[in-house]
N, C-alpha and C. Protein backbone atom coordinates (compact mmCIF):
# COMPACT_ATOMS: atom_id res chain seq x y z
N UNK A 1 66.97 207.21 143.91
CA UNK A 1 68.18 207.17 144.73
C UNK A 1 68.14 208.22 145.84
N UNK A 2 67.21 209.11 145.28
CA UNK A 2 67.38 210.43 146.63
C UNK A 2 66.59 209.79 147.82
N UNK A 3 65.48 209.06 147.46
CA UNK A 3 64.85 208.24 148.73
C UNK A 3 65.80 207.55 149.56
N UNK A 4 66.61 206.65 148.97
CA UNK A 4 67.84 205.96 149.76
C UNK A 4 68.65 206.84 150.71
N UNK A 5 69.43 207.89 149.91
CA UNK A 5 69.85 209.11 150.94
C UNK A 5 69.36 209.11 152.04
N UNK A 6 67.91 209.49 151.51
CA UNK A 6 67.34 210.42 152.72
C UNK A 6 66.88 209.43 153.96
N UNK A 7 66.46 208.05 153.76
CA UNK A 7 65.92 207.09 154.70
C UNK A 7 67.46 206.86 155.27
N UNK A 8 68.85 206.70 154.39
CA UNK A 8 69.93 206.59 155.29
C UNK A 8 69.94 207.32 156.38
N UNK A 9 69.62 208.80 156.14
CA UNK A 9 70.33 210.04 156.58
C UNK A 9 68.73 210.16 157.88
N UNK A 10 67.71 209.68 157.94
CA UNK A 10 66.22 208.88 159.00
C UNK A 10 67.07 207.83 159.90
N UNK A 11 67.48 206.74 159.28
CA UNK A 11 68.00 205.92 160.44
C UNK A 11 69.38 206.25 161.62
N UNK A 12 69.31 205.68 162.83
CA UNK A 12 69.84 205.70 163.89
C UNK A 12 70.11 204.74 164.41
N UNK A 13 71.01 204.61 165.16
CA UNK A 13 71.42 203.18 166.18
C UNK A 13 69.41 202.98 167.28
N UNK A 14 68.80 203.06 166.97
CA UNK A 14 68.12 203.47 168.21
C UNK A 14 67.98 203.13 169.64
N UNK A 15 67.91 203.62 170.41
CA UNK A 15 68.13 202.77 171.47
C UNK A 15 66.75 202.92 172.54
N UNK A 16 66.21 203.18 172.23
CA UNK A 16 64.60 203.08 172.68
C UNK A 16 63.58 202.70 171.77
N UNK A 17 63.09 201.63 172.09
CA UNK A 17 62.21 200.96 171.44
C UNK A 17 60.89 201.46 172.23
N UNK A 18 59.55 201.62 170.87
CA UNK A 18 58.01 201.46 171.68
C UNK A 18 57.83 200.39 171.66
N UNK A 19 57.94 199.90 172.83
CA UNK A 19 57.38 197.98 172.80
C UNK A 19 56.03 197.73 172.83
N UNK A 20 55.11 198.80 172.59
CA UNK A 20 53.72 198.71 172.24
C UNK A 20 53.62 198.38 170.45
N UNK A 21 54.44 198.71 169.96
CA UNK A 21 54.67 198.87 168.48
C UNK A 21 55.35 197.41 167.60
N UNK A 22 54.35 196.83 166.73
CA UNK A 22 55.25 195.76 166.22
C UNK A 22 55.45 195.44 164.90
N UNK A 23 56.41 195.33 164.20
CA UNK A 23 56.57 194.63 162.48
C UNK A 23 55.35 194.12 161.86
N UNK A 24 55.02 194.31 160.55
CA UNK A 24 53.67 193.56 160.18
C UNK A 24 54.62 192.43 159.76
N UNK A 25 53.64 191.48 159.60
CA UNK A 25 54.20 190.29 158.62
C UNK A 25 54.45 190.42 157.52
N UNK A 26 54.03 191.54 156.59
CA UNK A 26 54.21 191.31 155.54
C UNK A 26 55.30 192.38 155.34
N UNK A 27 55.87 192.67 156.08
CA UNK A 27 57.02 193.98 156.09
C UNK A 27 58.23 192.70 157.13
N UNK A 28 57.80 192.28 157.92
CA UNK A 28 58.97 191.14 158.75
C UNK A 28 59.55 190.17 157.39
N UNK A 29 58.67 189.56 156.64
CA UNK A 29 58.99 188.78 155.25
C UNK A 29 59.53 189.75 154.82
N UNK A 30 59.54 190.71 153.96
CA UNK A 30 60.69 191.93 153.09
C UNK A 30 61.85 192.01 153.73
N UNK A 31 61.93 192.17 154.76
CA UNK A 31 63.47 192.53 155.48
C UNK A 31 63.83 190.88 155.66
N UNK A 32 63.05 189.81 155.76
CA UNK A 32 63.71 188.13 155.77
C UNK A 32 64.18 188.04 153.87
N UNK A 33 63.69 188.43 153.23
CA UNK A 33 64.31 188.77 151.57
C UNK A 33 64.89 189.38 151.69
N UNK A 34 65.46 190.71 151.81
CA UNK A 34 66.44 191.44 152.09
C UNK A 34 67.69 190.72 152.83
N UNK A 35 67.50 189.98 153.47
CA UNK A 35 68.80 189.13 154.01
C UNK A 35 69.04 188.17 153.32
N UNK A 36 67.98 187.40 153.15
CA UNK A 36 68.17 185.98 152.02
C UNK A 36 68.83 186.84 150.98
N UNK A 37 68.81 187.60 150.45
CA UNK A 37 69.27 188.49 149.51
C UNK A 37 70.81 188.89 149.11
N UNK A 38 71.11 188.85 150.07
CA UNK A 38 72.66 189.29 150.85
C UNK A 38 73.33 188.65 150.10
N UNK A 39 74.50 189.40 149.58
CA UNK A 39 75.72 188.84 148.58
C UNK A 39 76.45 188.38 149.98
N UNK A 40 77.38 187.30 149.38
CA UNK A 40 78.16 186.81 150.25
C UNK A 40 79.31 185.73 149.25
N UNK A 41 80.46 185.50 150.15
CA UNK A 41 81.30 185.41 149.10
C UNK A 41 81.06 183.90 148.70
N UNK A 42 81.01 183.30 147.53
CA UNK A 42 80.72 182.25 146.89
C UNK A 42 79.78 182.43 147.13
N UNK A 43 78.23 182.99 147.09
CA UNK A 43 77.28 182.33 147.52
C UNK A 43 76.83 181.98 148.40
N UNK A 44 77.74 181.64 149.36
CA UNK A 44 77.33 179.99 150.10
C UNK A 44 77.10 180.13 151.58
N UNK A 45 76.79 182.05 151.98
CA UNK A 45 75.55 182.21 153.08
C UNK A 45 76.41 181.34 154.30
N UNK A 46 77.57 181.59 154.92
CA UNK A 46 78.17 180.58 156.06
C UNK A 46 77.44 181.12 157.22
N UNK A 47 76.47 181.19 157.35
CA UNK A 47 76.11 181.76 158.89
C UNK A 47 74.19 181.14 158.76
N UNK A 48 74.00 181.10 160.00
CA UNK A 48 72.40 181.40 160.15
C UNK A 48 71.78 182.29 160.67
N UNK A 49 70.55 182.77 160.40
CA UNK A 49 69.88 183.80 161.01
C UNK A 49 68.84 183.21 161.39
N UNK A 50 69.07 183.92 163.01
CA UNK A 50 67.91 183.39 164.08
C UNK A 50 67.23 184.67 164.19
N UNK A 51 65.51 184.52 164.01
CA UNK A 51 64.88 185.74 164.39
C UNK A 51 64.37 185.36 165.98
N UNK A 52 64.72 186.35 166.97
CA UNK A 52 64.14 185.83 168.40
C UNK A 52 62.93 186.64 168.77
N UNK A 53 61.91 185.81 168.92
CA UNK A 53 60.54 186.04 169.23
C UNK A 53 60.26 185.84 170.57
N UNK A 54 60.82 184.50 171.08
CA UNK A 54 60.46 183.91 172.04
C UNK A 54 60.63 185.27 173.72
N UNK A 55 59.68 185.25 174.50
CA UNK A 55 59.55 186.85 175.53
C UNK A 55 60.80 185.56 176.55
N UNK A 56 60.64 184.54 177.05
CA UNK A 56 61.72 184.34 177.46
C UNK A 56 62.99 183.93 177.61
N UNK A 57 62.97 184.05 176.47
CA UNK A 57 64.58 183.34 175.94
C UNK A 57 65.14 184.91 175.78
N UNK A 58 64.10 185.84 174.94
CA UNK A 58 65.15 187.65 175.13
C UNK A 58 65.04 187.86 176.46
N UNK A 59 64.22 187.49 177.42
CA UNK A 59 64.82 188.08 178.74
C UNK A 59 66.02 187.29 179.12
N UNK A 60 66.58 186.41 178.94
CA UNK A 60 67.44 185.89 179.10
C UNK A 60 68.72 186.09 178.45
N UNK A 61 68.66 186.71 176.88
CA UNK A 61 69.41 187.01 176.38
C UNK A 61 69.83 188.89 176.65
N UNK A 62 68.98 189.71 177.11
CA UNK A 62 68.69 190.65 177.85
C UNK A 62 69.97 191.08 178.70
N UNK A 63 69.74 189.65 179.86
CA UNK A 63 70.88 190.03 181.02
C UNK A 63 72.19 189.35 180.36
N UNK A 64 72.61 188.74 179.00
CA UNK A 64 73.47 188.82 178.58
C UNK A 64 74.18 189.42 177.44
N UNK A 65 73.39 190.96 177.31
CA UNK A 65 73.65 191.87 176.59
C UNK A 65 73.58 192.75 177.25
N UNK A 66 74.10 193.08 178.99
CA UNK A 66 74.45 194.32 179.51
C UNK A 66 72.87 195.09 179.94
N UNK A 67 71.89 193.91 180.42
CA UNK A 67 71.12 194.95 180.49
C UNK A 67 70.55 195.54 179.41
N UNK A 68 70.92 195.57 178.10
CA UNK A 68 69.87 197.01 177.31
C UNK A 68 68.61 196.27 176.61
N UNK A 69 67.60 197.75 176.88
CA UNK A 69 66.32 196.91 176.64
C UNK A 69 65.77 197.04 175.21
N UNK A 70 66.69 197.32 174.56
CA UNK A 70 66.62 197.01 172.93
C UNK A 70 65.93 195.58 173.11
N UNK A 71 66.45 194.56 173.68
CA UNK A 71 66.43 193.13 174.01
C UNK A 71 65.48 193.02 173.67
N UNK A 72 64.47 193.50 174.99
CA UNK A 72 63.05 192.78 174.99
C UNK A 72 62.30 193.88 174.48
N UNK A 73 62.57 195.08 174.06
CA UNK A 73 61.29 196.31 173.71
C UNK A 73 61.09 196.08 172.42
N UNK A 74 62.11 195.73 171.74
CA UNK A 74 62.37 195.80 170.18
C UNK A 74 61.06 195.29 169.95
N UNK A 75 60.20 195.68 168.60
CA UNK A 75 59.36 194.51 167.75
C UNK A 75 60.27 193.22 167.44
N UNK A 76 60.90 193.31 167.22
CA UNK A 76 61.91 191.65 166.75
C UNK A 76 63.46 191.95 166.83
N UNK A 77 64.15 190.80 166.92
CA UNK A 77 65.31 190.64 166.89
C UNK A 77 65.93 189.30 166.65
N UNK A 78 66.73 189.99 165.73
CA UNK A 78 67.72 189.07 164.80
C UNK A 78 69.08 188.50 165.49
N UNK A 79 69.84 187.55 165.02
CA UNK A 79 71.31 187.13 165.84
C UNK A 79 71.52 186.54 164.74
N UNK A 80 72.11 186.87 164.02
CA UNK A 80 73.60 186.81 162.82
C UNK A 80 74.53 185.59 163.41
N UNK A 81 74.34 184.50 163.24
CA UNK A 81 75.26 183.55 163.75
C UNK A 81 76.35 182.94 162.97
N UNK A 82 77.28 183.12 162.69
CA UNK A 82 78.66 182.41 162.10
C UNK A 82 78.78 181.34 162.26
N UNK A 83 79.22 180.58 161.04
CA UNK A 83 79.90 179.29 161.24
C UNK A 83 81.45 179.37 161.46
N UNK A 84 81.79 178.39 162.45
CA UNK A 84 83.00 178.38 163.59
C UNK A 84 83.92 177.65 162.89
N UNK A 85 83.22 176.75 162.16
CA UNK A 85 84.27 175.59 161.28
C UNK A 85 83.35 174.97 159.91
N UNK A 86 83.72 174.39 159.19
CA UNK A 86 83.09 173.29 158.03
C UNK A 86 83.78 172.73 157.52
N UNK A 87 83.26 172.13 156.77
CA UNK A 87 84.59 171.42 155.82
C UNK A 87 83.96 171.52 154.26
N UNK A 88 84.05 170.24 153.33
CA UNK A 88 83.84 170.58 152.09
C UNK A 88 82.18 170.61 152.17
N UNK A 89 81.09 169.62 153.30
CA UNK A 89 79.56 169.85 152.91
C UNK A 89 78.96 171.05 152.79
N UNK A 90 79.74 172.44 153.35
CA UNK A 90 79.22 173.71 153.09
C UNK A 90 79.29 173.75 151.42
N UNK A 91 80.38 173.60 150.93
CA UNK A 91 80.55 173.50 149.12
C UNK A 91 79.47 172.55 148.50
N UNK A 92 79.13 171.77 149.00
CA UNK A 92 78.28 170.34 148.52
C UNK A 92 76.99 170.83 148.23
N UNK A 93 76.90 171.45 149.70
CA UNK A 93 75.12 171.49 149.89
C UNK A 93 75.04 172.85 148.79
N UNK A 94 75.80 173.74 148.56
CA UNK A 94 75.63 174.59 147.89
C UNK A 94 75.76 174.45 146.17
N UNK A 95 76.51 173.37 146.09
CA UNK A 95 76.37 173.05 144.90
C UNK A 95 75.18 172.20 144.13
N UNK A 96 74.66 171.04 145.51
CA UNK A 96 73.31 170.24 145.25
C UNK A 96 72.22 171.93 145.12
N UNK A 97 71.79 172.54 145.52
CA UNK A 97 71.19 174.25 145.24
C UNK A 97 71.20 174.48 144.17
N UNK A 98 72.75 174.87 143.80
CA UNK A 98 72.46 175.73 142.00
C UNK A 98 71.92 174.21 141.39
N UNK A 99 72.44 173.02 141.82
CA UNK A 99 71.94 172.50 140.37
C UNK A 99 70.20 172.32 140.27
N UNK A 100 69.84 172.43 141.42
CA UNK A 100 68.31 172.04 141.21
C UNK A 100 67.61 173.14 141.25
N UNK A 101 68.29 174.40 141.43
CA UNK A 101 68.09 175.65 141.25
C UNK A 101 67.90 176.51 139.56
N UNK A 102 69.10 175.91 138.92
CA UNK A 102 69.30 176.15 137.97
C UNK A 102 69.30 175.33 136.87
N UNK A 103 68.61 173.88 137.20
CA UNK A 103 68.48 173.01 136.86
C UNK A 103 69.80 172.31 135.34
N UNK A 104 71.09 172.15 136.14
CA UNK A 104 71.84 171.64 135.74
C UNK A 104 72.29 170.78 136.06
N UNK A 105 73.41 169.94 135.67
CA UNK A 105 74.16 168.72 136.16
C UNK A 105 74.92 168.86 137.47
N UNK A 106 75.40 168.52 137.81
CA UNK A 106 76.17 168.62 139.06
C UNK A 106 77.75 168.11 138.58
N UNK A 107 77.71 167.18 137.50
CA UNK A 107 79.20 167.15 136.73
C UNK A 107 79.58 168.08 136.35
N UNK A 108 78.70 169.36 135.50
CA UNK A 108 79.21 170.69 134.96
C UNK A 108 79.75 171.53 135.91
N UNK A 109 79.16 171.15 137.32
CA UNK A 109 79.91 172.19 138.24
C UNK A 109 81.40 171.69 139.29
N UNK A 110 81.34 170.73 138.87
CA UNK A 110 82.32 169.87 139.58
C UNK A 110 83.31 170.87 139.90
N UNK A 111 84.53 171.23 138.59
CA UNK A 111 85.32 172.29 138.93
C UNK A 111 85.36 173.77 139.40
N UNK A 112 84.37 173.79 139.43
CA UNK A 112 83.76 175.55 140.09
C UNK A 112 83.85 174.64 141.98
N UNK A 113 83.13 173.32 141.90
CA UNK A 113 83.36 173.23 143.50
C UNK A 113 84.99 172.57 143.88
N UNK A 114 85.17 172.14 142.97
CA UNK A 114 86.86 171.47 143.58
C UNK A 114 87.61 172.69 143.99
N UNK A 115 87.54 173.80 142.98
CA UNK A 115 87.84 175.53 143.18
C UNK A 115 88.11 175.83 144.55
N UNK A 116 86.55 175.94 144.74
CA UNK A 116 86.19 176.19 146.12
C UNK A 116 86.40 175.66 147.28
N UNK A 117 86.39 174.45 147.58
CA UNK A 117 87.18 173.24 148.52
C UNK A 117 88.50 173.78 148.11
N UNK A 118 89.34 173.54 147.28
CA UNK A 118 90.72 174.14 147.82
C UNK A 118 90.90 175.11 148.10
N UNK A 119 90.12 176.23 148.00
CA UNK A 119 91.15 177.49 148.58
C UNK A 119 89.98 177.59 150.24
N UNK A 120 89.06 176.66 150.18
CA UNK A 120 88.24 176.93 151.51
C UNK A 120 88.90 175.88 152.67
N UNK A 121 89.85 174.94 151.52
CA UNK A 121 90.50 173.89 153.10
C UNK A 121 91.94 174.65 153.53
N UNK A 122 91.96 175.85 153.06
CA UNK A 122 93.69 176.11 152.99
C UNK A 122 93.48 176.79 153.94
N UNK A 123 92.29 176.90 154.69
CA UNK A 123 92.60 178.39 155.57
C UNK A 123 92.20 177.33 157.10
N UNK A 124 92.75 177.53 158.04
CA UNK A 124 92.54 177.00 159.23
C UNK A 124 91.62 176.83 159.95
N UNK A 125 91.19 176.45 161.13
CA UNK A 125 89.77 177.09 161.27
C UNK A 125 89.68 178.57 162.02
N UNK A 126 90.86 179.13 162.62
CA UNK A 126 89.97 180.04 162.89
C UNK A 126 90.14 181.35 161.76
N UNK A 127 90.69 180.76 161.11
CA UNK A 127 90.54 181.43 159.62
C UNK A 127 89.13 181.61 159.34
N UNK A 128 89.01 180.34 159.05
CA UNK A 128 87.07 180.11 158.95
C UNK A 128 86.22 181.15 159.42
N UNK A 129 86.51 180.91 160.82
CA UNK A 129 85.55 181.76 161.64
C UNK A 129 85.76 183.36 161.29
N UNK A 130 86.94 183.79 160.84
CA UNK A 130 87.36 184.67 160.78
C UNK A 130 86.33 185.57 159.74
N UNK A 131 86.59 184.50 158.85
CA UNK A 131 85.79 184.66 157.05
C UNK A 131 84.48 184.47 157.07
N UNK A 132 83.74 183.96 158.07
CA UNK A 132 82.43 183.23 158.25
C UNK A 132 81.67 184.63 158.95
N UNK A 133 82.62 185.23 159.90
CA UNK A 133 82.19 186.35 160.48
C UNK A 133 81.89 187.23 159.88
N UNK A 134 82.83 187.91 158.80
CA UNK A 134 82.82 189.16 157.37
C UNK A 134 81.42 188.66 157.16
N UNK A 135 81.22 187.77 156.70
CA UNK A 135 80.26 187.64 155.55
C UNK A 135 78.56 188.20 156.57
N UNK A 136 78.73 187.62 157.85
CA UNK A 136 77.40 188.00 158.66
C UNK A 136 77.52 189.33 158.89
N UNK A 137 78.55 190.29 158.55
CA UNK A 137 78.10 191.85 158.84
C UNK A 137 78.06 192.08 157.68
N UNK A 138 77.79 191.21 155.88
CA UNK A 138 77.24 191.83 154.86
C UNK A 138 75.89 191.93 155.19
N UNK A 139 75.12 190.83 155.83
CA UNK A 139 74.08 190.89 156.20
C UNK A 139 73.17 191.95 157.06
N UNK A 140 74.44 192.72 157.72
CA UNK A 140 73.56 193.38 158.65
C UNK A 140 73.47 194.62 157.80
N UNK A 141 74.28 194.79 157.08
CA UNK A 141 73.95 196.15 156.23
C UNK A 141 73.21 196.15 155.42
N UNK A 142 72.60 195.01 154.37
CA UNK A 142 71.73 194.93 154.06
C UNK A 142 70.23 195.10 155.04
N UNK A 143 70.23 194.34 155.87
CA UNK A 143 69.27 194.57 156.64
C UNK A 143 68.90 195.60 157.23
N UNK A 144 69.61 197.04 157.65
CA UNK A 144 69.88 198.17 157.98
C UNK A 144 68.73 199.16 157.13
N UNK A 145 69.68 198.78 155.93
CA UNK A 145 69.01 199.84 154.45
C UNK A 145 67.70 199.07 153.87
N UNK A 146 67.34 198.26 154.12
CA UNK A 146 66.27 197.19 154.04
C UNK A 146 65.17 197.80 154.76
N UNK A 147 65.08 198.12 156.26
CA UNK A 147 64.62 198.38 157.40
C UNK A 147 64.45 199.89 157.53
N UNK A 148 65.26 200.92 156.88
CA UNK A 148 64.98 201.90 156.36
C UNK A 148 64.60 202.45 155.67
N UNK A 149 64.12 201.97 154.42
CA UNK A 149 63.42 201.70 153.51
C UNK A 149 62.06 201.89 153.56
N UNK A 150 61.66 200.84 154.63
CA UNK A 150 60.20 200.28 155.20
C UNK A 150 59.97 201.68 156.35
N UNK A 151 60.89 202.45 157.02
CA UNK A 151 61.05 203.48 158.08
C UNK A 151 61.05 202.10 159.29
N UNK A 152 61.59 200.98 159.55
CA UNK A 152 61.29 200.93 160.27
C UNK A 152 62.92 200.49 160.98
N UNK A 153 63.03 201.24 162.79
CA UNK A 153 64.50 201.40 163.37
C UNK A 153 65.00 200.50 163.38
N UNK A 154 65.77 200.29 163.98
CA UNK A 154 66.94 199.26 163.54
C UNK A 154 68.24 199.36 164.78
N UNK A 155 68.71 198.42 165.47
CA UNK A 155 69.97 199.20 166.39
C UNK A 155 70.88 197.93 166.42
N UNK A 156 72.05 197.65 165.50
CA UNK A 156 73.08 196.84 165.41
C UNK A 156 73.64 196.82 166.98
N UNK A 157 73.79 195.43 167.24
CA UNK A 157 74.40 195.64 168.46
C UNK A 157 75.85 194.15 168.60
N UNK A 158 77.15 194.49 169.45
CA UNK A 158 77.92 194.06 169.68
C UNK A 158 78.00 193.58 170.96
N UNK A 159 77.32 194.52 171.97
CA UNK A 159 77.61 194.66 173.08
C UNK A 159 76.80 193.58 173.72
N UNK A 160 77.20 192.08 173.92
CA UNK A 160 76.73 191.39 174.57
C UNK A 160 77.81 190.18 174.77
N UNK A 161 77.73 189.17 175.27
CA UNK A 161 78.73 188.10 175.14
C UNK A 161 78.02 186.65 174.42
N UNK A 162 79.22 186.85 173.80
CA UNK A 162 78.72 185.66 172.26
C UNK A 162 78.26 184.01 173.18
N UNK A 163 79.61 184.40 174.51
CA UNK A 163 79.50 182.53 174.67
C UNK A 163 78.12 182.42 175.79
N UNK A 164 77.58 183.25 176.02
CA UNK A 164 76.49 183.55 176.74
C UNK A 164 75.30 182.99 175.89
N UNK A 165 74.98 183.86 174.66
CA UNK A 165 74.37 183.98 173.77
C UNK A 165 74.53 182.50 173.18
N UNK A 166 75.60 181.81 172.70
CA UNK A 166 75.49 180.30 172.15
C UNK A 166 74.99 179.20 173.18
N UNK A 167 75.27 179.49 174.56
CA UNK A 167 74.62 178.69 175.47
C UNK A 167 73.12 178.81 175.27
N UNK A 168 72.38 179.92 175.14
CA UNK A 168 71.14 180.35 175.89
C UNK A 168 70.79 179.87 174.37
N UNK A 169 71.11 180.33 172.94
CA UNK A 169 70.68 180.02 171.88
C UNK A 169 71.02 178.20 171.08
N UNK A 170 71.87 177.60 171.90
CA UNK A 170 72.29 176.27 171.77
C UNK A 170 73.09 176.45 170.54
N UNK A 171 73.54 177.35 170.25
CA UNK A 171 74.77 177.45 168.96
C UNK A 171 76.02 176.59 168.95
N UNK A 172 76.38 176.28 170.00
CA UNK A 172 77.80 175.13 170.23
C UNK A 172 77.58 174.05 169.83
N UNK A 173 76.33 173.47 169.62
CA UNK A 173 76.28 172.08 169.04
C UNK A 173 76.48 171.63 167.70
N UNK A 174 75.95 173.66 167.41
CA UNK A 174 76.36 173.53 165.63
C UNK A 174 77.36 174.20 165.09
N UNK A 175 77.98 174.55 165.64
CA UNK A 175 79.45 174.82 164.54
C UNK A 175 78.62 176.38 164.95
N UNK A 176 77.87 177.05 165.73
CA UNK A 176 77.69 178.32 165.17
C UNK A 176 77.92 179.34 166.36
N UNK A 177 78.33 180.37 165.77
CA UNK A 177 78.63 181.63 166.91
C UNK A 177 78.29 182.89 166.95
N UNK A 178 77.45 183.51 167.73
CA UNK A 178 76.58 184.58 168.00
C UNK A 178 77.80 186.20 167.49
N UNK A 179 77.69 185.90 165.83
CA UNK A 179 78.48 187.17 166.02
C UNK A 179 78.29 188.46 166.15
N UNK A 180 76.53 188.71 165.44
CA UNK A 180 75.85 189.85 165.49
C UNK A 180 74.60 190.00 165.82
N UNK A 181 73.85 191.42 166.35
CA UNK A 181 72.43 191.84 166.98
C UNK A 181 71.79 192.58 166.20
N UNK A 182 70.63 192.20 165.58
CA UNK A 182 69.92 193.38 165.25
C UNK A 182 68.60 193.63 165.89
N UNK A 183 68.20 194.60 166.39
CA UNK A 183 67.06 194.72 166.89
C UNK A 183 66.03 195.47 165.94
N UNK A 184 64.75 195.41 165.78
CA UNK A 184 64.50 195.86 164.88
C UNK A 184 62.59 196.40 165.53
N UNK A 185 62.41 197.38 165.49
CA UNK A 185 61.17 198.15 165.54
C UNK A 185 60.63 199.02 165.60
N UNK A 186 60.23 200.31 166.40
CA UNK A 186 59.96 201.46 165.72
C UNK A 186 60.49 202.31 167.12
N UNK A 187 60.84 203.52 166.89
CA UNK A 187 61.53 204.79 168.17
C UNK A 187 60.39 205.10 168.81
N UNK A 188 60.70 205.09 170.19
CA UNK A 188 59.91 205.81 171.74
C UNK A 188 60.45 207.01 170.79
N UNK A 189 59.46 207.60 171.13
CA UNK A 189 58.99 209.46 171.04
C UNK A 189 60.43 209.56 172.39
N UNK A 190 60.45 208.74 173.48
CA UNK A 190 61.07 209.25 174.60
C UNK A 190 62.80 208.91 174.44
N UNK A 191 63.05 208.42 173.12
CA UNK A 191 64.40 207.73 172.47
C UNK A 191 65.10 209.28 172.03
N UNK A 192 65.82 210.70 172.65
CA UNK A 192 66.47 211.35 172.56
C UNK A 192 67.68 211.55 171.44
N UNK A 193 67.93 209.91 171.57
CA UNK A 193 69.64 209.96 170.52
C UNK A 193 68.48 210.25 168.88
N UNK A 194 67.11 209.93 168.70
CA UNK A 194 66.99 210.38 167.83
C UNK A 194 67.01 212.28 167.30
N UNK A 195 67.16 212.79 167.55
CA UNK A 195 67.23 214.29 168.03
C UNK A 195 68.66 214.45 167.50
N UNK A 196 69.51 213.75 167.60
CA UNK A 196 71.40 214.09 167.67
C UNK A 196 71.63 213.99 165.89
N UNK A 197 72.32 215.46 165.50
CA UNK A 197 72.56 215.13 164.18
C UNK A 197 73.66 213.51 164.06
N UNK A 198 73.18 213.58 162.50
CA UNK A 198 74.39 212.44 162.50
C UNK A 198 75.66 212.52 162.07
N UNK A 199 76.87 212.00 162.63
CA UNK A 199 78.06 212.52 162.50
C UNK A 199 78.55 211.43 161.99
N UNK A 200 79.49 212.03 160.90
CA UNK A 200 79.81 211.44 159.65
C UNK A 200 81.08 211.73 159.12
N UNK A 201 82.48 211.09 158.73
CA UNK A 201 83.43 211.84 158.08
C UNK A 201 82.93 212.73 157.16
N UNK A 202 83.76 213.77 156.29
CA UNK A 202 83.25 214.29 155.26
C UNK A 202 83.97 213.58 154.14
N UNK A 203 83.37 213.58 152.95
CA UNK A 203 83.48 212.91 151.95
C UNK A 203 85.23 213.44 151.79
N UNK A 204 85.96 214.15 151.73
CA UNK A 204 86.89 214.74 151.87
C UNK A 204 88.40 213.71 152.49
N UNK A 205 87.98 213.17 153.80
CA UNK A 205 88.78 212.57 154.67
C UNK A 205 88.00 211.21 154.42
N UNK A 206 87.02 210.79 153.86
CA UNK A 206 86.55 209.44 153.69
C UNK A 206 87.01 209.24 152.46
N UNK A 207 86.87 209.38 151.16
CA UNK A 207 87.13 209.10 150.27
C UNK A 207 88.39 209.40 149.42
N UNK A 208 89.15 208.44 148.98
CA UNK A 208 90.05 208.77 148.21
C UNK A 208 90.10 208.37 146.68
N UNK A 209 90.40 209.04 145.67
CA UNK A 209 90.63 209.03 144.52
C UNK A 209 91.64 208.31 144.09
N UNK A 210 91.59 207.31 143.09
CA UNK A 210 93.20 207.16 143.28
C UNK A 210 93.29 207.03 141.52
C-alpha cells in the first residue's frame, strides 16, 4: 500500500509530454484492463472508450481542445465517451454477458433485469446522460492510479468542446458524448508543473468522522 501512496503522491496533471517517448504494448493492454476493470453502477459500463492513435484526427482534435499539445505529444490518448440516451438493450445486452459469462439461464436473471429497466426507464434522458457521465469519471480514476502504477503520466482533461469532439469523433450517430480526456505518456524534463509540490486539503478539512 505504501507503493500506491507514493506513485499517487509521483503523479501530476502533466502538461508536457516527450513526444519522442511511447507506451509499450504490453503496458497500453494493463491500463486497457484497468479500465475494462472499472466498477460501474450495475455493471453495465454506459460509455465507450476510444483510444486515439490516429496523428490526424488528434491534430484535429488538438484545435478543439484550446490548442494544448497534450493532444498530439502525448504517447496515447483516451476519450471517455457517455451514452446520451438508451433504453432497455443496454439491460439486455448486459444480461445476454453474465449469462454466457457465467454460464446461466437468462430466466434466472429475468428479475435482477426487470429491476433494472424500471428504475433505468424512470429517469429521463437527460437524467441518463447525467448518470452515464458519473460512471465515465469512475473510469478515469481508475485509469489515473493504473498509469501510476506503471510511472507512466497521465493529464485528465475537460478543457475542450464535447460537440466539436463528437463531430470530428462521429459520436452523434451513436447515442455518444465526448465527456472525458486522458492523455497518457511520459514528462518533458522541460514540463516545470512537475517541480510544484502537490496541494492537497489536509486530512483535517477533508475528512469527516461521523
Amino acid at each position: 500500500m505504501s507503493n500506491l501512496i507514493e506513485n499517487l503522491s509521483w503523479r501530476y496533471a502533466t502538461k508536457t509530454f516527450d513526444s519522442s517517448k511511447t507506451i509499450s504494448p504490453k503496458d497500453l493492454e494493463t491500463l486497457k484492463q484497468a479500465m475494462q476493470l472499472t466498477a460501474s453502477s450495475y455493471g453495465l459500463q454506459p460509455y465507450q472508450i476510444l483510444i486515439v492513435e490516429n496523428k490526424d484526427i488528434r491534430s484535429k482534435l488538438r484545435a478543439a481542445s484550446w490548442n494544448q499539445s497534450q493532444i498530439e505529444d502525448a504517447s496515447h490518448m483516451v476519450v471517455i465517451a457517455n451514452m446520451t440516451d438508451f433504453g432497455d438493450e443496454l439491460v439486455d445486452n448486459y444480461i445476454d454477458n453474465v449469462a454466457k459469462t457465467r454460464g446461466v439461464d437468462k430466466e434466472d436473471l429475468q428479475d435482477y433485469a426487470n429491476m433494472m429497466k424500471s428504475t433505468l426507464s424512470a429517469l429521463s434522458q437527460e437524467q441518463k446522460a447525467n448518470w452515464t457521465a458519473k460512471q465515465a469519471y469512475i473510469v478515469v480514476g481508475n485509469l489515473l492510479s493504473a498509469a501510476a502504477e506503471l510511472k507512466i503520466d497521465a493529464c485528465p482533461m475537460e478543457g475542450f468542446s464535447d460537440k466539436d469532439y463528437n463531430t470530428i469523433l462521429d459520436l452523434n450517430s451513436k447515442n455518444l458524448n465526448a465527456s472525458v480526456v486522458v492523455t497518457l505518456g511520459y514528462r518533458s524534463e522541460k514540463d516545470e508543473t512537475q517541480h510544484y509540490k502537490k496541494v492537497r486539503k489536509s486530512e483535517t478539512k477533508l475528512f469527516t468522522s461521523i
